[in-house]
N, C-alpha and C. Protein backbone atom coordinates (compact mmCIF):
# COMPACT_ATOMS: atom_id res chain seq x y z
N UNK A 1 80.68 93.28 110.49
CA UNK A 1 79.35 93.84 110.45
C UNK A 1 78.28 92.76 110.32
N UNK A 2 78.80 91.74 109.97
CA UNK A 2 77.41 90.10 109.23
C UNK A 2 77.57 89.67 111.00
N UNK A 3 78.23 89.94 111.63
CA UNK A 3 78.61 89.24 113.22
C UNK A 3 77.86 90.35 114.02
N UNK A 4 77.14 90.72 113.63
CA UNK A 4 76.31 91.92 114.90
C UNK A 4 75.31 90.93 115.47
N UNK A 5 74.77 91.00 116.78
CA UNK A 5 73.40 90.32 117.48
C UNK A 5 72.47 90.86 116.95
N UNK A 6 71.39 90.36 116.29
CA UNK A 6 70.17 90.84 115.92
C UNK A 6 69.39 91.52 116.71
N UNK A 7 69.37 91.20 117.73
CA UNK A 7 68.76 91.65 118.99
C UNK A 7 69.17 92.74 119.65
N UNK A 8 70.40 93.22 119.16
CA UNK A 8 71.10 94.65 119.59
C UNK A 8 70.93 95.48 119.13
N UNK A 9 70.66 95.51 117.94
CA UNK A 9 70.10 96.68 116.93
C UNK A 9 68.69 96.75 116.14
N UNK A 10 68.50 98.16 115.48
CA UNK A 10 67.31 97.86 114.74
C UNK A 10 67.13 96.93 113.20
N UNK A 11 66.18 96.23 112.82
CA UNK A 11 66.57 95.46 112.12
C UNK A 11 66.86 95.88 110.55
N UNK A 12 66.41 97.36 110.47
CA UNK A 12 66.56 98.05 109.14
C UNK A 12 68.26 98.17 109.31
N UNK A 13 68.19 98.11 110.47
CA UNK A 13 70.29 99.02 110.42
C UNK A 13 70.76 97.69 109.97
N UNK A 14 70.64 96.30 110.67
CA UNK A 14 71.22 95.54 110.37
C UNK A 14 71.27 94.91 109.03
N UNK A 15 69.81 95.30 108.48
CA UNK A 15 70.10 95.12 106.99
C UNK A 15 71.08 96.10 105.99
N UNK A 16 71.63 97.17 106.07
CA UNK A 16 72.11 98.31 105.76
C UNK A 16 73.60 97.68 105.95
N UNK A 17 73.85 97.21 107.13
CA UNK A 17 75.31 96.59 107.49
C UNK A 17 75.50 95.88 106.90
N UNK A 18 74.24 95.13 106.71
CA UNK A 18 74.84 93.42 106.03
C UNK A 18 75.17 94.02 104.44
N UNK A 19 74.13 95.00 103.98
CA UNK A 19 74.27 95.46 102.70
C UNK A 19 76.30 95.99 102.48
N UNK A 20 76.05 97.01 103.40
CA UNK A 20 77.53 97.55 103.87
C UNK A 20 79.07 96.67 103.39
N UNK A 21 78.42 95.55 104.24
CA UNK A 21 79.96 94.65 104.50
C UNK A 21 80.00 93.83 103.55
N UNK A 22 78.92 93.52 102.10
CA UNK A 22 79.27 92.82 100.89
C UNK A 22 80.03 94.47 99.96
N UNK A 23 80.03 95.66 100.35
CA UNK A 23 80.27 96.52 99.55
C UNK A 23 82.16 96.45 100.03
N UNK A 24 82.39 96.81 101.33
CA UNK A 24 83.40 97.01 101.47
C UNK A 24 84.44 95.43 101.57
N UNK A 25 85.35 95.57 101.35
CA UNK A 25 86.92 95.04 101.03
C UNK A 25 86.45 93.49 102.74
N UNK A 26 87.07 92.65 102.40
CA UNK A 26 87.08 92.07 103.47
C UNK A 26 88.54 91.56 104.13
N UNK A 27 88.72 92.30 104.66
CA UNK A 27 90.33 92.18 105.42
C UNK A 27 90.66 91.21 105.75
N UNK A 28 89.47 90.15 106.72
CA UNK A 28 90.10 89.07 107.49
C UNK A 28 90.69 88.03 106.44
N UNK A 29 90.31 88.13 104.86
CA UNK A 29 91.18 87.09 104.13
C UNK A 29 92.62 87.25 103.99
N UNK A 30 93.01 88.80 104.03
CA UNK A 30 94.13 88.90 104.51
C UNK A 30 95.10 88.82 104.99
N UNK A 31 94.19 88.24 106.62
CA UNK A 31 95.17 88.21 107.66
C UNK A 31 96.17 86.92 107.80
N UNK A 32 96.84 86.97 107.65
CA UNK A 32 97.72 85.58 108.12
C UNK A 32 98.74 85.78 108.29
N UNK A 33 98.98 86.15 110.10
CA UNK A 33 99.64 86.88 110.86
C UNK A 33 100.00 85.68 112.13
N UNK A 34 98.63 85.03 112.73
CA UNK A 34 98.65 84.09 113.20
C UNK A 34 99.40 82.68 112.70
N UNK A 35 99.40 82.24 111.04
CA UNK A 35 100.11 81.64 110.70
C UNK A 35 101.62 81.34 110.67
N UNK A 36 101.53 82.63 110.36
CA UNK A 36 103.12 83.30 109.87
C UNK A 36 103.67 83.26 111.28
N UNK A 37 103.09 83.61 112.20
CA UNK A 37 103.60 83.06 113.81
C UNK A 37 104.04 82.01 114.47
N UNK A 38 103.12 81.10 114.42
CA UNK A 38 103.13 79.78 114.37
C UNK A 38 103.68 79.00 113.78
N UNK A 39 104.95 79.33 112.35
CA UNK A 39 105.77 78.91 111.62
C UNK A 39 104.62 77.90 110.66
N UNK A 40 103.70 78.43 110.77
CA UNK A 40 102.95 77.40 109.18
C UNK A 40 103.26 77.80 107.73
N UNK A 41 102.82 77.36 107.24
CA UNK A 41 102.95 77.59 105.66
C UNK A 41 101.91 78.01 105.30
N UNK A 42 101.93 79.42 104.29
CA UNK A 42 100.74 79.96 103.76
C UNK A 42 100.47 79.15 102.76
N UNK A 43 99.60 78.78 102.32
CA UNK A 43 99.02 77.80 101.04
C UNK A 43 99.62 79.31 99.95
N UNK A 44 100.19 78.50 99.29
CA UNK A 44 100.35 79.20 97.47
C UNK A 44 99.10 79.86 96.93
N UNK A 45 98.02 78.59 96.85
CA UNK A 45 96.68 79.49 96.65
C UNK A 45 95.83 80.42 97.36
N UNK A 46 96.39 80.56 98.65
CA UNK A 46 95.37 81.38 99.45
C UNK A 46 96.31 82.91 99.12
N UNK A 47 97.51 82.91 98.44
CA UNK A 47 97.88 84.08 98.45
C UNK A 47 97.41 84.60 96.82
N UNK A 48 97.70 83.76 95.84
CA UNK A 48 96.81 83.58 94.67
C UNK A 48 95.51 84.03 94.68
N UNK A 49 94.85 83.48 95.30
CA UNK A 49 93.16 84.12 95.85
C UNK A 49 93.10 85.87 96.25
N UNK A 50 94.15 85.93 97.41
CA UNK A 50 94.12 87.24 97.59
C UNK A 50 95.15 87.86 97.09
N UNK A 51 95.88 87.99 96.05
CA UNK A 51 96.33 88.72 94.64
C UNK A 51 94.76 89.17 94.16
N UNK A 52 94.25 88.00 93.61
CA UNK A 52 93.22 88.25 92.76
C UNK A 52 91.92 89.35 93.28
N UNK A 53 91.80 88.23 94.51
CA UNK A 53 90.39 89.58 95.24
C UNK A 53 91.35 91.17 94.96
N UNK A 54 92.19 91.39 95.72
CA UNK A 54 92.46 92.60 96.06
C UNK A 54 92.59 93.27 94.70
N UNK A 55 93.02 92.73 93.50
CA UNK A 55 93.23 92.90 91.98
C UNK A 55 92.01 93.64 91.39
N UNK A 56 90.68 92.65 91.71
CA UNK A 56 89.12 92.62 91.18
C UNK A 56 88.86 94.04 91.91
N UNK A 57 89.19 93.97 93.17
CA UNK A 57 88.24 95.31 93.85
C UNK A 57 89.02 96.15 93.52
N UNK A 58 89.70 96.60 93.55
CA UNK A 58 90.97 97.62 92.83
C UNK A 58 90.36 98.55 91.11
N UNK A 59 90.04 97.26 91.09
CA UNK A 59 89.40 97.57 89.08
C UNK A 59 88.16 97.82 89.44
N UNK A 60 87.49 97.31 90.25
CA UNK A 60 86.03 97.63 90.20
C UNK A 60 85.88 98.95 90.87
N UNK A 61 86.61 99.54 91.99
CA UNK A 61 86.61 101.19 92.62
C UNK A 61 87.05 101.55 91.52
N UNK A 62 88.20 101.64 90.67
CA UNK A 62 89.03 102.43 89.97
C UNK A 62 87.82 102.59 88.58
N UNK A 63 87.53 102.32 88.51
CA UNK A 63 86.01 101.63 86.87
C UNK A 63 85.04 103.00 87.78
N UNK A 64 84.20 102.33 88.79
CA UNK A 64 83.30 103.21 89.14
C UNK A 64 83.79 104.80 89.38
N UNK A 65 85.45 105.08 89.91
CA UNK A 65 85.78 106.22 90.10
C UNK A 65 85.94 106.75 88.46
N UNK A 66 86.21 106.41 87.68
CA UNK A 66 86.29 106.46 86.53
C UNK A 66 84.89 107.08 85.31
N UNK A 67 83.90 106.02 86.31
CA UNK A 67 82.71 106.69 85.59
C UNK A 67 82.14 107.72 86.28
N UNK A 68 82.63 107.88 87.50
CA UNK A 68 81.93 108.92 88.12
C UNK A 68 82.60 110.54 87.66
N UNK A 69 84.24 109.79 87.58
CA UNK A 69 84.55 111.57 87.11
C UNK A 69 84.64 111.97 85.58
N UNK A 70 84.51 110.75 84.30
CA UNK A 70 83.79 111.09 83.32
C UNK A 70 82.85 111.95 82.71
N UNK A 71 82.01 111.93 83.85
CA UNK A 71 81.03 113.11 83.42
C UNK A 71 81.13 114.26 84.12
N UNK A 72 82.28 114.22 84.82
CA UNK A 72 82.09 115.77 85.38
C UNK A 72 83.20 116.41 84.56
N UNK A 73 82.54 118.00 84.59
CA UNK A 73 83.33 118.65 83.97
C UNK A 73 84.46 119.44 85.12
N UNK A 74 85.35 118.80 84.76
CA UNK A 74 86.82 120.02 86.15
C UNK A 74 87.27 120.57 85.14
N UNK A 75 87.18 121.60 84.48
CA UNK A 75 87.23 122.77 83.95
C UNK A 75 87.33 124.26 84.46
């Protein structure tokens, strides 16, 4: 979504996206598919890193889902 042409869209949307794509999960740290192909070696820490990201956002949805159904009454 941060990779859109400015020039393709309106510039309120593109601010909304850019807002967007710091909210949601970012996959491409994920990927290492191409590596794993190519017979490289994943760095120890880059899987360390993404333990952790995926860990943080996990707690931070699960926290906000948490406060959100706190106050409701399902009764």
């Amino acid at each position: 979504m941060r990779n859109v042409q400015g020039g393709m869209i309106d510039p309120m949307l593109g601010r909304i996206l850019r807002w967007i794509s710091y909210v949601l999960p970012n996959f491409e740290n994920f990927d290492v598919m191409g590596a794993a192909a190519h017979g490289r070696v994943i760095p120890g820490i880059l899987i360390a890193q993404n333990t952790v990201y995926a860990a943080l956002y996990c707690a931070i949805v699960l926290a906000v889902a948490m406060a959100i159904f706190s106050q409701r009454n399902l009764k």
